[in-house]
N, C-alpha and C. Protein backbone atom coordinates (compact mmCIF):
# COMPACT_ATOMS: atom_id res chain seq x y z
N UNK A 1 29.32 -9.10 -19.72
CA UNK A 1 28.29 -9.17 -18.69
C UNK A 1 28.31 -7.88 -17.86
N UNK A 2 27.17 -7.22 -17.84
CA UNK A 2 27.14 -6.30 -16.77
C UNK A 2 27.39 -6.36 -15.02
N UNK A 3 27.96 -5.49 -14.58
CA UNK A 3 28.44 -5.78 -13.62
C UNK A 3 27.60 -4.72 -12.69
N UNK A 4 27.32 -5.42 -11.44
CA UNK A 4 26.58 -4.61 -9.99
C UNK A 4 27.03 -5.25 -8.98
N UNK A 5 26.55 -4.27 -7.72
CA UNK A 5 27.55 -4.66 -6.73
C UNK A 5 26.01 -5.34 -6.15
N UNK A 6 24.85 -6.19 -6.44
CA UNK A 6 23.73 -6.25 -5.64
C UNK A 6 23.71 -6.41 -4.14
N UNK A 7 24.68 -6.69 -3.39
CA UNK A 7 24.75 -7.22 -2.21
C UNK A 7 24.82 -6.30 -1.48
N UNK A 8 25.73 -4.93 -2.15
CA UNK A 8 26.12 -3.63 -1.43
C UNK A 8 24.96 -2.85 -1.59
N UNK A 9 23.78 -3.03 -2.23
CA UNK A 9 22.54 -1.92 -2.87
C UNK A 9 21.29 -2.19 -1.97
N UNK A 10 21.04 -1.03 -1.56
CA UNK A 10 19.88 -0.66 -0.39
C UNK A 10 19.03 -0.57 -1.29
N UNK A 11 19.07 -0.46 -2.71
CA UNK A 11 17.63 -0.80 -3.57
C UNK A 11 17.31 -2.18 -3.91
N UNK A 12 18.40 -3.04 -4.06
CA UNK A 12 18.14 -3.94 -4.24
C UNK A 12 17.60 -4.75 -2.81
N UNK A 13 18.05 -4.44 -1.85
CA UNK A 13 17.44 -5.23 -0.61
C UNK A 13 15.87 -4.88 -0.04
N UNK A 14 16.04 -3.47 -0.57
CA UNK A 14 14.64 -2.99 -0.02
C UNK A 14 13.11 -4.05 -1.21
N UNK A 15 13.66 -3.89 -2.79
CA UNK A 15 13.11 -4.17 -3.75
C UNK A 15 12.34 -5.53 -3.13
N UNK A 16 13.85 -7.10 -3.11
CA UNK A 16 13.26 -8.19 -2.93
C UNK A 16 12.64 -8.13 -1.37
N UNK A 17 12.72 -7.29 -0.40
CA UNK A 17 12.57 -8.04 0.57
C UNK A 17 11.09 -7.07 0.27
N UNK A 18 10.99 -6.32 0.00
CA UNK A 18 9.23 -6.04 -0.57
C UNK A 18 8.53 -7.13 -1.27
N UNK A 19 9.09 -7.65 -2.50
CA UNK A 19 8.80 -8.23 -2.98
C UNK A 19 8.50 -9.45 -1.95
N UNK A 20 9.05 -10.27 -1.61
CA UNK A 20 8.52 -11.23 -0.56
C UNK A 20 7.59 -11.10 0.50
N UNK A 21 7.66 -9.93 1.35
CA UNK A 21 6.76 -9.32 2.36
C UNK A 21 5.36 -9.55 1.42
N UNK A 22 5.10 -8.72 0.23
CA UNK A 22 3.48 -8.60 -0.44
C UNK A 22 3.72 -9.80 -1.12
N UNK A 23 4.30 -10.97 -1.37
CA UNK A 23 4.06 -12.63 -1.92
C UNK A 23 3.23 -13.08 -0.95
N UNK A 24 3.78 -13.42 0.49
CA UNK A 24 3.46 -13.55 1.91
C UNK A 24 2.49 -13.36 2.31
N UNK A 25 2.26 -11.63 2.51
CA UNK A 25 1.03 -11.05 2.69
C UNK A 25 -0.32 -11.64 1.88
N UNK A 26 0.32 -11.43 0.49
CA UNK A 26 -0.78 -12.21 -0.39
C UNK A 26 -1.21 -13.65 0.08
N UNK A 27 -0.40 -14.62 0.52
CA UNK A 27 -1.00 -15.86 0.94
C UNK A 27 -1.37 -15.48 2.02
N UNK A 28 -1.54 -14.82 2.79
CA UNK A 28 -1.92 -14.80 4.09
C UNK A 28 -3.62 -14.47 4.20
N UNK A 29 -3.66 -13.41 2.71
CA UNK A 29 -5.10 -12.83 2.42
C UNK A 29 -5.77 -13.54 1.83
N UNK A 30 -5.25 -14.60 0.88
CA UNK A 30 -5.78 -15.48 0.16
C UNK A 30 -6.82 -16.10 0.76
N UNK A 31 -6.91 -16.76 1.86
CA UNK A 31 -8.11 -17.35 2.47
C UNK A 31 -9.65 -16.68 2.57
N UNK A 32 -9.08 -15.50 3.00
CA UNK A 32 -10.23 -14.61 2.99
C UNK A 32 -10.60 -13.96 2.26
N UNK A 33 -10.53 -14.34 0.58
CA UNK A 33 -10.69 -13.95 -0.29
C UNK A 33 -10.05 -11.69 -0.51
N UNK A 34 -9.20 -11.69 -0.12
CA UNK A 34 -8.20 -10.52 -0.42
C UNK A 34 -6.90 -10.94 -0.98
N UNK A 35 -6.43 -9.12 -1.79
CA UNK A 35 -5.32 -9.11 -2.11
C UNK A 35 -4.80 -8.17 -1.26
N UNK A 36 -3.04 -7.96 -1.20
CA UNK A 36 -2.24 -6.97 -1.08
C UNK A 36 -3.20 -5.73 -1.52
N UNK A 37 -3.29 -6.08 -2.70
CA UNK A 37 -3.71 -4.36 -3.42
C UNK A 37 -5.29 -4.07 -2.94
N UNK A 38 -6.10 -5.36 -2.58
CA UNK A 38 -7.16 -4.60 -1.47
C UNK A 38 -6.84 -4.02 -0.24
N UNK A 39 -5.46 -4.69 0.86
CA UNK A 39 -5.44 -4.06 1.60
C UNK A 39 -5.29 -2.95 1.44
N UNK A 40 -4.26 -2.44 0.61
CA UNK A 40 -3.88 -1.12 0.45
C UNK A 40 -5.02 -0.41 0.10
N UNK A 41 -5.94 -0.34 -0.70
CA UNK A 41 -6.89 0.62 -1.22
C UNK A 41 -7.41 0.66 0.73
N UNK A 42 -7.67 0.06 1.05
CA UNK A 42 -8.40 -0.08 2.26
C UNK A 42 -7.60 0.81 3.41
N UNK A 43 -6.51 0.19 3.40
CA UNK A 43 -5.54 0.97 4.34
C UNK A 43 -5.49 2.50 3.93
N UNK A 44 -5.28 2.88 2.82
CA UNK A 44 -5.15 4.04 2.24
C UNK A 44 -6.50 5.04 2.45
N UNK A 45 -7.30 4.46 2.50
CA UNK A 45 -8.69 4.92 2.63
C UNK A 45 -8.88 5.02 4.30
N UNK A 46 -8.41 4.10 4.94
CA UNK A 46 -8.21 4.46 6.45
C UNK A 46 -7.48 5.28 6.97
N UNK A 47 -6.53 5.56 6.44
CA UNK A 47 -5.45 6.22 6.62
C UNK A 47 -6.08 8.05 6.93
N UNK A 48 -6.68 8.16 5.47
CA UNK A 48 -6.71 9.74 5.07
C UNK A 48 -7.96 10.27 4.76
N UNK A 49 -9.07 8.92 4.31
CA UNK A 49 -10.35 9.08 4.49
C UNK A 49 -10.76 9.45 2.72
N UNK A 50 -11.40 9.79 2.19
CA UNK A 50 -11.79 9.78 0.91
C UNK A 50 -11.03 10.15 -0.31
N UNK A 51 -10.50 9.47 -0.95
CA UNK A 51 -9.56 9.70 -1.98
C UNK A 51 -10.08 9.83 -3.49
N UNK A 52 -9.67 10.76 -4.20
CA UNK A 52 -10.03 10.46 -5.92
C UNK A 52 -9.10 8.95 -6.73
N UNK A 53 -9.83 8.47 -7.80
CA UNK A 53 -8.90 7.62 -8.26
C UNK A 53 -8.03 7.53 -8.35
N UNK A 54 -7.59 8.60 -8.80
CA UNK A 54 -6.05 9.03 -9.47
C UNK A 54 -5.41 9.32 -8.35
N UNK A 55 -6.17 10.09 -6.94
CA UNK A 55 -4.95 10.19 -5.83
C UNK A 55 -4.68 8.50 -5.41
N UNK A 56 -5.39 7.60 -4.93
CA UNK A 56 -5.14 6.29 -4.73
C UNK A 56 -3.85 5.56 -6.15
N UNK A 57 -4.33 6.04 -7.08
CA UNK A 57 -3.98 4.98 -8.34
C UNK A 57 -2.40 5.56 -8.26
N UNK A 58 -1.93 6.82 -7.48
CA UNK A 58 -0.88 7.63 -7.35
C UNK A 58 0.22 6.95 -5.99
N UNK A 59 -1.26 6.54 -4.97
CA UNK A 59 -0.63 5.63 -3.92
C UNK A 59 -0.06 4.71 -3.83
N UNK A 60 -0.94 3.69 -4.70
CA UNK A 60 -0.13 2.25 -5.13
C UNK A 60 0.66 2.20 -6.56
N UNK A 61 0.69 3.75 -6.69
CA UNK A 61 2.24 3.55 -7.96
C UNK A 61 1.54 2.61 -9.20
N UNK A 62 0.25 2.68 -9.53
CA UNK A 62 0.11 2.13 -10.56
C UNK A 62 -1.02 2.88 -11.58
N UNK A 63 -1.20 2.97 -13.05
CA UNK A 63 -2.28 3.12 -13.36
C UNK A 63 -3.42 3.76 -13.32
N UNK A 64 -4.34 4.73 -13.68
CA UNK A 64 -5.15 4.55 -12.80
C UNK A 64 -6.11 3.58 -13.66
N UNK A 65 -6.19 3.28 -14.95
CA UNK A 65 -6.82 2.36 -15.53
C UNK A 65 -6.50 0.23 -14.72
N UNK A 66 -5.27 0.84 -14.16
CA UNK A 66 -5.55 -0.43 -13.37
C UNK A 66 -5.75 -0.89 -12.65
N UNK A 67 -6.48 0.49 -11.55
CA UNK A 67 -7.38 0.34 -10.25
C UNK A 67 -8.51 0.32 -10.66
N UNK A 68 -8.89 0.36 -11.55
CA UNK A 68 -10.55 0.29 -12.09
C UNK A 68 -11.16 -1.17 -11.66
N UNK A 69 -10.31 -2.23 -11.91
CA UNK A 69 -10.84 -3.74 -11.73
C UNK A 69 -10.64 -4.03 -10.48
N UNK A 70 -9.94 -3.38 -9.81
CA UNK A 70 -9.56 -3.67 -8.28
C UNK A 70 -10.75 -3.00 -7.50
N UNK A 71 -11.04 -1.32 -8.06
CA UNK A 71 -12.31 -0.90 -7.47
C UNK A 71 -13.18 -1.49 -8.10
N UNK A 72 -13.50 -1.78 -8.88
CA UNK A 72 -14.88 -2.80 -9.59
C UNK A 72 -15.19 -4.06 -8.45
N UNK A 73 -14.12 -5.05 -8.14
CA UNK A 73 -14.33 -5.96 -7.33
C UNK A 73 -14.87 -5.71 -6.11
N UNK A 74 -14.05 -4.50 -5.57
CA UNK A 74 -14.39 -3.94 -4.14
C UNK A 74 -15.36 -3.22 -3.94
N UNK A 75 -16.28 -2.45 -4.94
CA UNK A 75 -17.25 -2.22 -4.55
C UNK A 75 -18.75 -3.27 -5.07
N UNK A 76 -18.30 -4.27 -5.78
CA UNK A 76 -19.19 -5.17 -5.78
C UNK A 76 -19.23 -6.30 -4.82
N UNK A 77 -18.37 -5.77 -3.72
CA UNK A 77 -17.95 -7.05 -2.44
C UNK A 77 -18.92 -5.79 -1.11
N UNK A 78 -19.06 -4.18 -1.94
CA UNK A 78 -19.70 -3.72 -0.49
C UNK A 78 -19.41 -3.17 0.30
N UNK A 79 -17.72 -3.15 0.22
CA UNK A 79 -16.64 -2.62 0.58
C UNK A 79 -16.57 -1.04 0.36
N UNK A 80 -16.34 -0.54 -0.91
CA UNK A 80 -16.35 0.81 -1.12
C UNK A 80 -17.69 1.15 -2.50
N UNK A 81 -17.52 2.86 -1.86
CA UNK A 81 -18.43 3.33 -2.90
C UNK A 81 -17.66 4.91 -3.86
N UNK A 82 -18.21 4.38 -4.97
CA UNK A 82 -17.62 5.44 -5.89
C UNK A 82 -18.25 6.99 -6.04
N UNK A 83 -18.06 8.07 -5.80
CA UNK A 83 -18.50 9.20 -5.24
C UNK A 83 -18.27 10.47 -6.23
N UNK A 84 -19.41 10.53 -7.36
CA UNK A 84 -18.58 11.91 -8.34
C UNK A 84 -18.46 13.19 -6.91
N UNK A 85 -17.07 13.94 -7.48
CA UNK A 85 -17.31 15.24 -7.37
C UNK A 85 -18.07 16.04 -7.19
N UNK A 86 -19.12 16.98 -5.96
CA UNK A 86 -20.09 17.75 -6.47
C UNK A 86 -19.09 18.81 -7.32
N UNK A 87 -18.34 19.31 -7.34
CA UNK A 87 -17.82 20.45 -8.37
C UNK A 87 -16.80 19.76 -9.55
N UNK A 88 -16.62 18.45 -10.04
CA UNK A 88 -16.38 17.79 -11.21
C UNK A 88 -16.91 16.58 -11.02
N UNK A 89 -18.12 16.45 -11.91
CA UNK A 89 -18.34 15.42 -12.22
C UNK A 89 -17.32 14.58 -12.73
N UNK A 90 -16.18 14.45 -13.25
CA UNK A 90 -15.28 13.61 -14.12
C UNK A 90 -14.57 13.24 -12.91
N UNK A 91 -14.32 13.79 -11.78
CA UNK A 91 -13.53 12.67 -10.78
C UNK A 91 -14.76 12.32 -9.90
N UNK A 92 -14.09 10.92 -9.69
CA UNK A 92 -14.82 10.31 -8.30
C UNK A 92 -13.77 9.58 -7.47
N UNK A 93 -14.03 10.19 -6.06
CA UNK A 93 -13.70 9.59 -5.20
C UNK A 93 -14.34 8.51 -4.32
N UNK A 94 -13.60 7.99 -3.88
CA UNK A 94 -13.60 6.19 -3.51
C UNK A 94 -13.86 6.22 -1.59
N UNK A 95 -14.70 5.74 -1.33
CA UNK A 95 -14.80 6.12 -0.04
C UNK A 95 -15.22 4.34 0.82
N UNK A 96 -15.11 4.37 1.83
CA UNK A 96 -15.24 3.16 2.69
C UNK A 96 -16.67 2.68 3.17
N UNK A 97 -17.21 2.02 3.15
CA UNK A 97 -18.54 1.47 3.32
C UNK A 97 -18.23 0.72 4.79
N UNK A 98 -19.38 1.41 5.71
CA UNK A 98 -19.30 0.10 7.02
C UNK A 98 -18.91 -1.40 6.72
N UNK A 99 -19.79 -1.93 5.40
CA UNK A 99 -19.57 -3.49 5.37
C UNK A 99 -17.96 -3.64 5.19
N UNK A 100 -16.75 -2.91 4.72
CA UNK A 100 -16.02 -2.78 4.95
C UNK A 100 -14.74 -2.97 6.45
N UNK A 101 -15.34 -2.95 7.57
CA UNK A 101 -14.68 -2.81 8.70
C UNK A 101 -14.50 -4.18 9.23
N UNK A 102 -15.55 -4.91 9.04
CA UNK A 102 -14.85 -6.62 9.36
C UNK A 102 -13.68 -6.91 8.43
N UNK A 103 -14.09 -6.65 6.83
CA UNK A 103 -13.20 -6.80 5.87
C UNK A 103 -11.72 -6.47 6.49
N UNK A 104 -11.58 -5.10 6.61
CA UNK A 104 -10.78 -4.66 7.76
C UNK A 104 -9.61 -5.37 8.58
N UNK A 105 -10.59 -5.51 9.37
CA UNK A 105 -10.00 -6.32 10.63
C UNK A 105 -9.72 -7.57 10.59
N UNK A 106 -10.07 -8.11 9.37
CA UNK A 106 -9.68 -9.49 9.16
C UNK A 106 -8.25 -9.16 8.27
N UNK A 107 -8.29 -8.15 7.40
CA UNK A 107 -7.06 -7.84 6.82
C UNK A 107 -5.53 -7.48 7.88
N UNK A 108 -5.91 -6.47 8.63
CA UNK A 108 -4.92 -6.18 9.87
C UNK A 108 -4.26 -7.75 10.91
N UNK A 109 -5.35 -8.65 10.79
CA UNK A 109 -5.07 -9.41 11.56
C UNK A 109 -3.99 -10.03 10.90
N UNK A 110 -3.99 -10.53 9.39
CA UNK A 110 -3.50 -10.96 8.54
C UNK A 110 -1.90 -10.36 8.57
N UNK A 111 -2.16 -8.84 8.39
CA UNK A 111 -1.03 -8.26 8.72
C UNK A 111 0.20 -8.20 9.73
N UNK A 112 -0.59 -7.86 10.88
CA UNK A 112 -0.25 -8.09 12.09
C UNK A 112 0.50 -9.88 12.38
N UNK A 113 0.33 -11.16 11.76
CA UNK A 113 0.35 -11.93 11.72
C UNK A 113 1.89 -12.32 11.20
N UNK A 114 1.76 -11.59 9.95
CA UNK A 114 2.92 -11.91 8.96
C UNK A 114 3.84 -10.37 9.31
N UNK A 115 3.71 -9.54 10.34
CA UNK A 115 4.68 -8.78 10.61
C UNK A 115 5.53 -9.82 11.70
N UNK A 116 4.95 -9.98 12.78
CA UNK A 116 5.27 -10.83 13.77
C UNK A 116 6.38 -12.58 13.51
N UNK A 117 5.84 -12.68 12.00
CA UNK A 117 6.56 -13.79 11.33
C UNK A 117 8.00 -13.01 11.03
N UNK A 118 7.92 -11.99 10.14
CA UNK A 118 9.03 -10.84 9.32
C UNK A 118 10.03 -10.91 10.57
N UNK A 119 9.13 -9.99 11.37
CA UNK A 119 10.40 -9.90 12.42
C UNK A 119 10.70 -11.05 13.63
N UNK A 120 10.32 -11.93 13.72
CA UNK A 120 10.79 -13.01 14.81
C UNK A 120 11.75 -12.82 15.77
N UNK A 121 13.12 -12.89 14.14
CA UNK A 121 14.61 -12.99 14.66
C UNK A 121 15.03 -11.51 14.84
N UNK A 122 14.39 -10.73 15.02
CA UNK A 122 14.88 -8.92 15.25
C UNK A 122 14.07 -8.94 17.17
N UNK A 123 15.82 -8.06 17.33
CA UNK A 123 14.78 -7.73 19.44
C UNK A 123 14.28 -6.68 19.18
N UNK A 124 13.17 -6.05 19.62
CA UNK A 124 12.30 -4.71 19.62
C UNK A 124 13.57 -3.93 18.94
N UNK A 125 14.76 -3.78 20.01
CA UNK A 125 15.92 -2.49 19.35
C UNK A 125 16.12 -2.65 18.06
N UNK A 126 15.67 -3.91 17.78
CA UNK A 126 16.49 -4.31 16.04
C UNK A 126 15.15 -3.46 15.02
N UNK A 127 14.09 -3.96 15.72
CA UNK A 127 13.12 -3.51 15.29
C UNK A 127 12.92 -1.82 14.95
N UNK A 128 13.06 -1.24 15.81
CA UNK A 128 12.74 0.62 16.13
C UNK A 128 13.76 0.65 15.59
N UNK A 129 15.11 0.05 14.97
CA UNK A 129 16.02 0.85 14.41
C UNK A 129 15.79 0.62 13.15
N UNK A 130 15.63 -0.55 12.73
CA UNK A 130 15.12 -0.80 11.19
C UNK A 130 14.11 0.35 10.92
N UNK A 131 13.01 0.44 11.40
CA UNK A 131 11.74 1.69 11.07
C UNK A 131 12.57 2.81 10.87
N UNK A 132 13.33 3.62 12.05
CA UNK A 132 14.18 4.84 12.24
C UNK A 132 14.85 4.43 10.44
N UNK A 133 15.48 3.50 10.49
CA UNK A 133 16.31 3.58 9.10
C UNK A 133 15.85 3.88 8.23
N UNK A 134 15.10 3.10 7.91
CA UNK A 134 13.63 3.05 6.60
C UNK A 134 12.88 4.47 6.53
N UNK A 135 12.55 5.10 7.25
CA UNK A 135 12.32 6.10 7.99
C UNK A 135 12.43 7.17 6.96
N UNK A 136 13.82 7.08 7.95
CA UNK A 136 14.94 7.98 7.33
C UNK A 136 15.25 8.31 5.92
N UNK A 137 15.41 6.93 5.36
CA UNK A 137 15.67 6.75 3.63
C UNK A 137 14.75 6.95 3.18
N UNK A 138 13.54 7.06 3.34
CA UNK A 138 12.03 7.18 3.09
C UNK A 138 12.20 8.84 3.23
N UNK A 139 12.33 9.77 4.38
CA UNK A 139 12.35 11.09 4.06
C UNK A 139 13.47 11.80 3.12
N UNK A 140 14.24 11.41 2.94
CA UNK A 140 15.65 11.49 2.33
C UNK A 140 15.38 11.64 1.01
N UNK A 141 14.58 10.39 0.42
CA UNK A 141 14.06 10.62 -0.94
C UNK A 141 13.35 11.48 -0.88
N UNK A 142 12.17 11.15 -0.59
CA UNK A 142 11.08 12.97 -0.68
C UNK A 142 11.67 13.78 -0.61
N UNK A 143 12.80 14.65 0.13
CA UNK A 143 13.38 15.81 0.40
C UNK A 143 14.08 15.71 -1.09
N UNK A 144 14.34 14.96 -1.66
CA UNK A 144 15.27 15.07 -3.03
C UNK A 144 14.66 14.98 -4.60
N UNK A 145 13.54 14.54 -3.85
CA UNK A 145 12.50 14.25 -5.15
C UNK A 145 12.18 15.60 -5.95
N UNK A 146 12.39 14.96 -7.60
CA UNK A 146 12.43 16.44 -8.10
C UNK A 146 10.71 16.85 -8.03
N UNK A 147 10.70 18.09 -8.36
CA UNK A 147 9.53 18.92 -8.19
C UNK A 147 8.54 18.05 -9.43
N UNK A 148 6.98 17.83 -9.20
CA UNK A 148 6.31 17.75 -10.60
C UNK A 148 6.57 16.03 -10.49
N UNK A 149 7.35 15.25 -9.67
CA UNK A 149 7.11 13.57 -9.77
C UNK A 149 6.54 13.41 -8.86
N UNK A 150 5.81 12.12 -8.75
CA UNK A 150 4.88 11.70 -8.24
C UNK A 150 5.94 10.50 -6.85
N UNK A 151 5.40 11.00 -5.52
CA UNK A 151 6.10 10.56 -4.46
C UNK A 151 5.29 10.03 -4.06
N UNK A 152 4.23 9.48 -3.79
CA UNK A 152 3.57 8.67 -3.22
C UNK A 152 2.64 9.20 -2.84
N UNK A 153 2.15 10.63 -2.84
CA UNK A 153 1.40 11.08 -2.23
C UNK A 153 1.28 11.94 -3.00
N UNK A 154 -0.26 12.84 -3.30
CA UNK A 154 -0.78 13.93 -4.57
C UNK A 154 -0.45 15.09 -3.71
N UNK A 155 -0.51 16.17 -4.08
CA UNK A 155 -0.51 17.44 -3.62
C UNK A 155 -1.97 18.11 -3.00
């Protein structure tokens, strides 16, 4: 049997307790007909403002053939619009539609909702130090990340 220390591993804690946070999140969106992976296109698009496929499909670490059905849904909900390139037609970027901003705000609320659940049992200090940590391990990797991989973010 292979042997790990899981209990001692900051990947493994970060992994499941992600994993549960976007289960969560997901029921939380469920009502209002969203996913996790709509918020994110959404958030991501709020964030930085017009993205190509491939920079988004780079964001959520997946595919870009498997943001196609996720943008298919979302812009047949009104939400976003697909935008060639004036200087390449072959990319299009994904941009936010007003009917979008209730969508929005019903998503954040959602968020905001199930953060407030996450952290209950943490006091603010528990809180700002967890972020600072996460933070931290979050710049730590990027600073180490080899050249030419994909960090979450395109060039």
């Amino acid at each position: 049997m292979l042997q790990y220390d899981f209990e001692e591993s900051i990947g493994y804690w970060l992994t499941i307790t992600t994993q549960a946070y976007q289960r969560a999140l997901n029921e939380e969106l469920l009502p209002h007909g969203l996913t996790v992976r709509h918020l994110q296109v959404l958030g991501w698009l709020a964030l930085e403002g017009d993205l190509t496929q491939s920079e988004m499909a780079c964001r959520l670490m997946i595919e870009p053939p498997s943001l196609v059905g996720i943008l298919d849904r979302m812009e047949r909900a009104g939400w976003i619009n697909r935008v060639a390139s004036a200087d390449d037609r072959r990319k299009k970027y994904i941009r936010l539609r007003p009917e979008a901003e209730p969508v929005w705000n019903r998503s954040v609320e959602c968020a905001r909702r199930l953060r407030e659940q996450a952290t209950a049992t943490l006091t603010e200090d528990e809180q700002r130090l967890l972020k600072d940590c996460l933070r931290r391990v979050h710049n730590q990797l990027q600073e180490t990340a080899s050249p030419g991989k994909p960090s979450g973010k395109s060039a």
